[in-house]
PDB file of N, CA and C in Angstrom:
ATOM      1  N   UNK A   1      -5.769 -27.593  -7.301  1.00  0.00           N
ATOM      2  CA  UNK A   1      -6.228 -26.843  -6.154  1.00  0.00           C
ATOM      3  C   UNK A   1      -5.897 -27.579  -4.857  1.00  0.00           C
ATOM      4  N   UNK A   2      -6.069 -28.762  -5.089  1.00  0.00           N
ATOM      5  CA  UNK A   2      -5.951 -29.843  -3.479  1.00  0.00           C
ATOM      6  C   UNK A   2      -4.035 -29.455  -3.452  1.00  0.00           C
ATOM      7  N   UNK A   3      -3.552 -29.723  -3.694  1.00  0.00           N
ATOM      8  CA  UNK A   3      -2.148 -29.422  -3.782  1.00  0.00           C
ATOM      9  C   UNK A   3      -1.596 -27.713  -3.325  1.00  0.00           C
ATOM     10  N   UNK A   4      -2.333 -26.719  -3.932  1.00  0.00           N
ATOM     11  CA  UNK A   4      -1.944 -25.568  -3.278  1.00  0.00           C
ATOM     12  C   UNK A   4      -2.438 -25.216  -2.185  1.00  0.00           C
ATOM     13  N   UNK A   5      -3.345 -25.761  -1.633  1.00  0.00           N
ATOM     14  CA  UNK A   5      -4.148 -25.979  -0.535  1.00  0.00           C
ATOM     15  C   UNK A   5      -3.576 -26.409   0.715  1.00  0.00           C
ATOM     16  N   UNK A   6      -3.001 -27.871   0.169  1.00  0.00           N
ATOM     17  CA  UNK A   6      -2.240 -28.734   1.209  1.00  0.00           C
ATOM     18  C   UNK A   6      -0.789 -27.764   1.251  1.00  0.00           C
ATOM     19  N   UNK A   7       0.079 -27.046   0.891  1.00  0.00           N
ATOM     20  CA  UNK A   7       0.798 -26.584   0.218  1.00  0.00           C
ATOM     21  C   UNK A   7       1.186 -25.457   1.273  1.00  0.00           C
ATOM     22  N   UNK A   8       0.276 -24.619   1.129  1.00  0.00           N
ATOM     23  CA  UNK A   8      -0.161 -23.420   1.954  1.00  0.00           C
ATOM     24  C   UNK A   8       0.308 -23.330   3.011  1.00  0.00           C
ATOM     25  N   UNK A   9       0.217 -24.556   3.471  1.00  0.00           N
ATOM     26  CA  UNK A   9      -0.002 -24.450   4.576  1.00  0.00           C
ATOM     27  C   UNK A   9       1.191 -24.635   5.682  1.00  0.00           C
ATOM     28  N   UNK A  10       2.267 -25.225   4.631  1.00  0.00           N
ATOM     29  CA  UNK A  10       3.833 -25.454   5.053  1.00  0.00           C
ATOM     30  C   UNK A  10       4.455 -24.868   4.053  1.00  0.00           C
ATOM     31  N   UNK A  11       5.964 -23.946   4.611  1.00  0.00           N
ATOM     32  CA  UNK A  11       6.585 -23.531   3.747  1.00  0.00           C
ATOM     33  C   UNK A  11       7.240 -24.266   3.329  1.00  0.00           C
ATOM     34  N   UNK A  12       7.002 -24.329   1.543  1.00  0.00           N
ATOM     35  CA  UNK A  12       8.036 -25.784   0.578  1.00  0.00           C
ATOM     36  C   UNK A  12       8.078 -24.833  -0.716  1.00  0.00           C
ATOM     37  N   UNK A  13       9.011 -26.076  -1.124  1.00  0.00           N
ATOM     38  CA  UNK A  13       9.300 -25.685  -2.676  1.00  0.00           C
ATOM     39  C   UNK A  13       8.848 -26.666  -3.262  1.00  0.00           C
ATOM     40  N   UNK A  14       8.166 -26.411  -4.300  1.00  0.00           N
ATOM     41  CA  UNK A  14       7.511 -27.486  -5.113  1.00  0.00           C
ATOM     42  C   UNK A  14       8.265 -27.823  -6.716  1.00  0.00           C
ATOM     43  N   UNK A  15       8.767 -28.744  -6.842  1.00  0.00           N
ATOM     44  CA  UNK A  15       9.376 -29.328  -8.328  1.00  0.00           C
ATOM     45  C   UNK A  15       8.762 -29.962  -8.909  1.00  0.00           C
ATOM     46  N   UNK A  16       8.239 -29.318 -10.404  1.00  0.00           N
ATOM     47  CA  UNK A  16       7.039 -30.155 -11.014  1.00  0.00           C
ATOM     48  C   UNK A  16       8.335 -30.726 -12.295  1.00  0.00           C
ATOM     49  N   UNK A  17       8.120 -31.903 -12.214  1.00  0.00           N
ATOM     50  CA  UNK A  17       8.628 -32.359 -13.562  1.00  0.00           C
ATOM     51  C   UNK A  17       7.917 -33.336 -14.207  1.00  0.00           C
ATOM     52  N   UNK A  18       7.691 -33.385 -15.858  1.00  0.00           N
ATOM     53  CA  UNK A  18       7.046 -34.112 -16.512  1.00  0.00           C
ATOM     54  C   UNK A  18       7.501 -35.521 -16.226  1.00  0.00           C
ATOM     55  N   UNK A  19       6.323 -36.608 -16.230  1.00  0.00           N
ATOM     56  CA  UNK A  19       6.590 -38.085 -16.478  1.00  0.00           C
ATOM     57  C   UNK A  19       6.798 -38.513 -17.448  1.00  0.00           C
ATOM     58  N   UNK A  20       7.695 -39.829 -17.673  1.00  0.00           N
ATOM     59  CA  UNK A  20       8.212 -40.014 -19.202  1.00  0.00           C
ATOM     60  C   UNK A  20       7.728 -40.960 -18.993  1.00  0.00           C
ATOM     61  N   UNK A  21       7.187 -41.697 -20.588  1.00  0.00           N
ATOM     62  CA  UNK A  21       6.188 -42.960 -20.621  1.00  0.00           C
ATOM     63  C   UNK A  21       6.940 -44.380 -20.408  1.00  0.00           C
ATOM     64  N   UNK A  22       6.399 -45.040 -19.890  1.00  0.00           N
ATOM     65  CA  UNK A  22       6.873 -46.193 -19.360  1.00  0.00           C
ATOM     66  C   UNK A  22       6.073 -47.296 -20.324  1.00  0.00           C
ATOM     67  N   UNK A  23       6.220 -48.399 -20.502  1.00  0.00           N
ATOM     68  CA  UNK A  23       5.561 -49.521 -21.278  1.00  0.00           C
ATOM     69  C   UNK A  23       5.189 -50.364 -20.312  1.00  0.00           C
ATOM     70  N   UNK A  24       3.444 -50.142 -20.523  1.00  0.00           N
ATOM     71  CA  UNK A  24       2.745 -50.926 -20.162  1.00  0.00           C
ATOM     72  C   UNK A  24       1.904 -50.442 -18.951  1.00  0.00           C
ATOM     73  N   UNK A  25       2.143 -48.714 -18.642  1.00  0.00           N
ATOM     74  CA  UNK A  25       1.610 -47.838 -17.941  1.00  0.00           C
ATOM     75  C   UNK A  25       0.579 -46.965 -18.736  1.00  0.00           C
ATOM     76  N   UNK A  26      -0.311 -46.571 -18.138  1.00  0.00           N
ATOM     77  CA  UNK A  26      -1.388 -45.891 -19.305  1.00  0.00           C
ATOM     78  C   UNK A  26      -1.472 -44.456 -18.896  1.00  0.00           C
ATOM     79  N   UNK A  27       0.401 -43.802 -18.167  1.00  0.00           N
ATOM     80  CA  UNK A  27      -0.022 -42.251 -17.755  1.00  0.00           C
ATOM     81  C   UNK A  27       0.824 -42.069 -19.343  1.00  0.00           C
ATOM     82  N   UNK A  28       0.636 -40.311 -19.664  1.00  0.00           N
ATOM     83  CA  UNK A  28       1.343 -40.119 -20.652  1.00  0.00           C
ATOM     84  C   UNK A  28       2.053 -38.915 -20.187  1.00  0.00           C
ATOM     85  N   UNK A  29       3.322 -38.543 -21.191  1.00  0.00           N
ATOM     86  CA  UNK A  29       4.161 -37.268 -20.776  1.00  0.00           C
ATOM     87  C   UNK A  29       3.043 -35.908 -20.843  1.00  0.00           C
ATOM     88  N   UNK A  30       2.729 -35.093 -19.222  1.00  0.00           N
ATOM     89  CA  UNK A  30       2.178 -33.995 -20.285  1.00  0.00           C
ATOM     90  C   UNK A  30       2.850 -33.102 -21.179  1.00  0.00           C
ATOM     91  N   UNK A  31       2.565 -32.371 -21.802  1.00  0.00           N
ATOM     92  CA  UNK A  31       3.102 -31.291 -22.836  1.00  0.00           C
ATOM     93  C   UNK A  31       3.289 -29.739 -22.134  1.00  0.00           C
ATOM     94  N   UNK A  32       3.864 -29.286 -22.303  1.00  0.00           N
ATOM     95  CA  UNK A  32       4.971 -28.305 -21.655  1.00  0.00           C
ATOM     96  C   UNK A  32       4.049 -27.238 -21.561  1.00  0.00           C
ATOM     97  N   UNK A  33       2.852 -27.181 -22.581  1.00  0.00           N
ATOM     98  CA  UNK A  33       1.947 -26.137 -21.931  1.00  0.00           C
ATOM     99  C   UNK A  33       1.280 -26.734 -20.734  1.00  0.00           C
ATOM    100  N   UNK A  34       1.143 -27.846 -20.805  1.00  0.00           N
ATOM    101  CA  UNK A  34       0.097 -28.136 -19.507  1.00  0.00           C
ATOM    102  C   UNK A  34       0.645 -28.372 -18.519  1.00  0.00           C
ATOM    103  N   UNK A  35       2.201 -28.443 -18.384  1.00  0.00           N
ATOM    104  CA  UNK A  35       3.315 -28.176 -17.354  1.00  0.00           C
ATOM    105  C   UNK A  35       2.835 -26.529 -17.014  1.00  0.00           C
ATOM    106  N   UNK A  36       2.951 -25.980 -17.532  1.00  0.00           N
ATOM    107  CA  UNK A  36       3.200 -24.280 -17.032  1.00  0.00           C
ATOM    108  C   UNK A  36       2.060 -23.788 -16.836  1.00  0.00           C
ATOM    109  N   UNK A  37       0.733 -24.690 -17.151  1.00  0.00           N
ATOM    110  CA  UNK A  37      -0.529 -24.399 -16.626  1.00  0.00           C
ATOM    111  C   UNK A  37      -0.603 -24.509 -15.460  1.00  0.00           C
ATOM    112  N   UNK A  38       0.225 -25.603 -14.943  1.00  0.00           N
ATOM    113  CA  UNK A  38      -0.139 -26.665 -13.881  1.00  0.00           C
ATOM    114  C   UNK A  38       0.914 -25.474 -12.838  1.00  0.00           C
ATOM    115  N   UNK A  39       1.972 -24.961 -13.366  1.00  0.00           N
ATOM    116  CA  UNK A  39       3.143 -24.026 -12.360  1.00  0.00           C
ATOM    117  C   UNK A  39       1.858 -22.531 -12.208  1.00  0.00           C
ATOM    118  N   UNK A  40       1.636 -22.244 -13.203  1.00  0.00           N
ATOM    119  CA  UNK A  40       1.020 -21.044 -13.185  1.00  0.00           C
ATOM    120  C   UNK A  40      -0.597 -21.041 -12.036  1.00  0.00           C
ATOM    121  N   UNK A  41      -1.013 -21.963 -11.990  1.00  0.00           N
ATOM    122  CA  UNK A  41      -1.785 -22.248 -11.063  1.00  0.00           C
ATOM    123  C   UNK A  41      -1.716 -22.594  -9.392  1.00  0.00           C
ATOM    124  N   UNK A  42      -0.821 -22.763  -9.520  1.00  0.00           N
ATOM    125  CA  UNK A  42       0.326 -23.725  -7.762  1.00  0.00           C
ATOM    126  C   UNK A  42       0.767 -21.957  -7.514  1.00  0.00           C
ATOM    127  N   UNK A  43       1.485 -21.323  -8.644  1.00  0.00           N
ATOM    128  CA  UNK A  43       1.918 -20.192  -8.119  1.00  0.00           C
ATOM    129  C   UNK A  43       1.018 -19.128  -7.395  1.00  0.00           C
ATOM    130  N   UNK A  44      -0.232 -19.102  -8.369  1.00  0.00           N
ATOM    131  CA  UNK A  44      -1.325 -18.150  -7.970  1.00  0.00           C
ATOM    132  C   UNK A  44      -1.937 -18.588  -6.931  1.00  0.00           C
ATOM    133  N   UNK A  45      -2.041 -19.926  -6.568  1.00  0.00           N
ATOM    134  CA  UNK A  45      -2.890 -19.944  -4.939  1.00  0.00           C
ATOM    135  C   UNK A  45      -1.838 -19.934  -4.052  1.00  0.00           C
ATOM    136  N   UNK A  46      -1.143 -21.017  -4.278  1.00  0.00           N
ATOM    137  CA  UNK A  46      -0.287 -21.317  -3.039  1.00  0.00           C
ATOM    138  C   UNK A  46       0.680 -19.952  -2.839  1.00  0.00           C
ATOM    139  N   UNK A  47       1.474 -19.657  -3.395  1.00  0.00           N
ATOM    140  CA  UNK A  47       2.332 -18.438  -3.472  1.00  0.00           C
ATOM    141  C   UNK A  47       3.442 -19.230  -2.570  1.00  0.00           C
ATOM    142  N   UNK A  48       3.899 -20.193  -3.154  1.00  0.00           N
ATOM    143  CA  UNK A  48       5.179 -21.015  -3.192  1.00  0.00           C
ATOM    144  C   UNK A  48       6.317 -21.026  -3.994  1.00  0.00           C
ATOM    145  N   UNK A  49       7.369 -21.238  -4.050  1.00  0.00           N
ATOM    146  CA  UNK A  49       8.154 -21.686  -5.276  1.00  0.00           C
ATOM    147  C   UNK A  49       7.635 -22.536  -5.852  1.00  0.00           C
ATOM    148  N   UNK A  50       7.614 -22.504  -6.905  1.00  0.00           N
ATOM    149  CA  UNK A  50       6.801 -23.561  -8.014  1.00  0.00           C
ATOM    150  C   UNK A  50       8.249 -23.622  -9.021  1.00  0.00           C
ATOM    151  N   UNK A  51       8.895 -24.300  -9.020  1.00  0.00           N
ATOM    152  CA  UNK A  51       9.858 -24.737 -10.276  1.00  0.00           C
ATOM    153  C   UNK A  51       9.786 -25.601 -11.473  1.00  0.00           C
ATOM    154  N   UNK A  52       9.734 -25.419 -12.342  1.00  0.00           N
ATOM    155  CA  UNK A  52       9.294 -26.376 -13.659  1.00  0.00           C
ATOM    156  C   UNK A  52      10.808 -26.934 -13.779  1.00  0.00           C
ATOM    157  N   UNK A  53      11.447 -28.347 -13.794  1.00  0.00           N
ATOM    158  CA  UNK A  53      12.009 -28.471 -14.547  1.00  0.00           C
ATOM    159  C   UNK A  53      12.670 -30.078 -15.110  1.00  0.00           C
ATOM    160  N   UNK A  54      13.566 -29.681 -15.961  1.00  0.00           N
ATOM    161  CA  UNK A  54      13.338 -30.599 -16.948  1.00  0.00           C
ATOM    162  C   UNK A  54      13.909 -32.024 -16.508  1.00  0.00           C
ATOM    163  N   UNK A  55      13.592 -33.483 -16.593  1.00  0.00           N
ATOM    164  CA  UNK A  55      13.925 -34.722 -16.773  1.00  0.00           C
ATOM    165  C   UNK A  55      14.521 -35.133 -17.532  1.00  0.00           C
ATOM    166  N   UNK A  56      15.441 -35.156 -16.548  1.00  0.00           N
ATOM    167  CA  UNK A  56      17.084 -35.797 -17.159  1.00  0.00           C
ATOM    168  C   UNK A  56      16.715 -37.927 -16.986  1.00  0.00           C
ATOM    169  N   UNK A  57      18.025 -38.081 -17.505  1.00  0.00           N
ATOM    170  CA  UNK A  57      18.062 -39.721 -17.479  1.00  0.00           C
ATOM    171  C   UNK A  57      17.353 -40.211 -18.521  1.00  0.00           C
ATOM    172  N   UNK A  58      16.418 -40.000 -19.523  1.00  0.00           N
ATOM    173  CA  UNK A  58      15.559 -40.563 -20.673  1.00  0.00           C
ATOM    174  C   UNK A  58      15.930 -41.671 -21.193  1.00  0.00           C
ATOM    175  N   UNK A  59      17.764 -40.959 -21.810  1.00  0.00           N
ATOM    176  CA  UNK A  59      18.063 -41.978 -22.616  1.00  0.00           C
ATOM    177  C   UNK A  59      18.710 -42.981 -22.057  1.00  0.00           C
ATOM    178  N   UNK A  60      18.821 -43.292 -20.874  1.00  0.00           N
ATOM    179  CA  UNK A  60      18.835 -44.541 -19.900  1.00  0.00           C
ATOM    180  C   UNK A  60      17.745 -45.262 -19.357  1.00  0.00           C
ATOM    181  N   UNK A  61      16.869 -44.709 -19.780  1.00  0.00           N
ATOM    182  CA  UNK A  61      15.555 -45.079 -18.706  1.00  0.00           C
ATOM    183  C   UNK A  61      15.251 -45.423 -17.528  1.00  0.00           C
ATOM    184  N   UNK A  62      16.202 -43.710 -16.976  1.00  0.00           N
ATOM    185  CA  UNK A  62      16.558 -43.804 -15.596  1.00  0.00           C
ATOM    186  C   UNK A  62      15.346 -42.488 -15.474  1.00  0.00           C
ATOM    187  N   UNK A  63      14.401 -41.908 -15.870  1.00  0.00           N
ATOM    188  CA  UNK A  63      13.870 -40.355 -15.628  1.00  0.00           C
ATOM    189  C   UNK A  63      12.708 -40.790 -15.217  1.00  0.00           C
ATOM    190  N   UNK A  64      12.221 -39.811 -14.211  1.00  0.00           N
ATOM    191  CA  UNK A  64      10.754 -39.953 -13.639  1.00  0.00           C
ATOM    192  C   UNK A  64      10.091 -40.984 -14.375  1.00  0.00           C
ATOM    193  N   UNK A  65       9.431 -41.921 -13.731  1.00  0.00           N
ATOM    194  CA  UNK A  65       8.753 -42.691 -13.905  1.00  0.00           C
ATOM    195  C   UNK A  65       9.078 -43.816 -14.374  1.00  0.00           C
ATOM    196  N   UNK A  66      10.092 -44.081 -15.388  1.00  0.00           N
ATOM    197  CA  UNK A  66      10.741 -44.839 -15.737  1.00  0.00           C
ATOM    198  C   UNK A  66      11.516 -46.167 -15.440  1.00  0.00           C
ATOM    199  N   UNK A  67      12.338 -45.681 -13.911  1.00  0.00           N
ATOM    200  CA  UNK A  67      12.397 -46.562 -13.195  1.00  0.00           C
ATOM    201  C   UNK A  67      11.710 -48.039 -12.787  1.00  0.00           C
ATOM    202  N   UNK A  68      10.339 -46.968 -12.786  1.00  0.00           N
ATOM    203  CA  UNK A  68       9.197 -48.505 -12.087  1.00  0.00           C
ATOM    204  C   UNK A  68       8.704 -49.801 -13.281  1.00  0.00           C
ATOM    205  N   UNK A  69       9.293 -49.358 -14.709  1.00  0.00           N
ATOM    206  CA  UNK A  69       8.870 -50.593 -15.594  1.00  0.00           C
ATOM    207  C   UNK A  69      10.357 -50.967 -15.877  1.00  0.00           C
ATOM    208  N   UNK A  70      11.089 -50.867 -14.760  1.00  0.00           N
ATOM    209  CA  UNK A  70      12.136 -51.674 -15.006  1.00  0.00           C
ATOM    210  C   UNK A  70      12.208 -53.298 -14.422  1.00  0.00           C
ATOM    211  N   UNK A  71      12.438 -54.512 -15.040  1.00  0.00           N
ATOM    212  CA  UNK A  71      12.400 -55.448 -13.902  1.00  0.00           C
ATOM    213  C   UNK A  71      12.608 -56.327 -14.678  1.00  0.00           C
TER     214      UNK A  71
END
């Protein structure tokens, strides 16, 4: 809700993409229903583009989130 809220209020496009697990971080990937929960909700308040999509780079451990337990 804080997000379609803030949202609203400027015209944007919003890109939701899942986080991929990192070692030694305690977020986890959500699951693709709770991706399209999360679009289906942004869509109905905000009435934005809401785009779901998918994270590329994995098998490099170059994809969202991934990056930051590099070092």
């Amino acid at each position: 809700q804080a997000l379609a809220r803030i949202s609203s209020t400027v015209p944007c496009k919003i890109n939701l993409i899942g986080f991929n697990p990192v070692e030694g971080v305690r977020f986890r990937s959500p699951r693709l229903e709770e991706l399209q929960h999360f679009q289906k909700i942004l869509l109905g308040a905000c009435k934005q583009a809401v785009t779901l999509r998918r994270s590329h780079g994995t098998d490099i451990a170059a994809a969202c989130g991934q990056l930051a337990g590099a070092g």
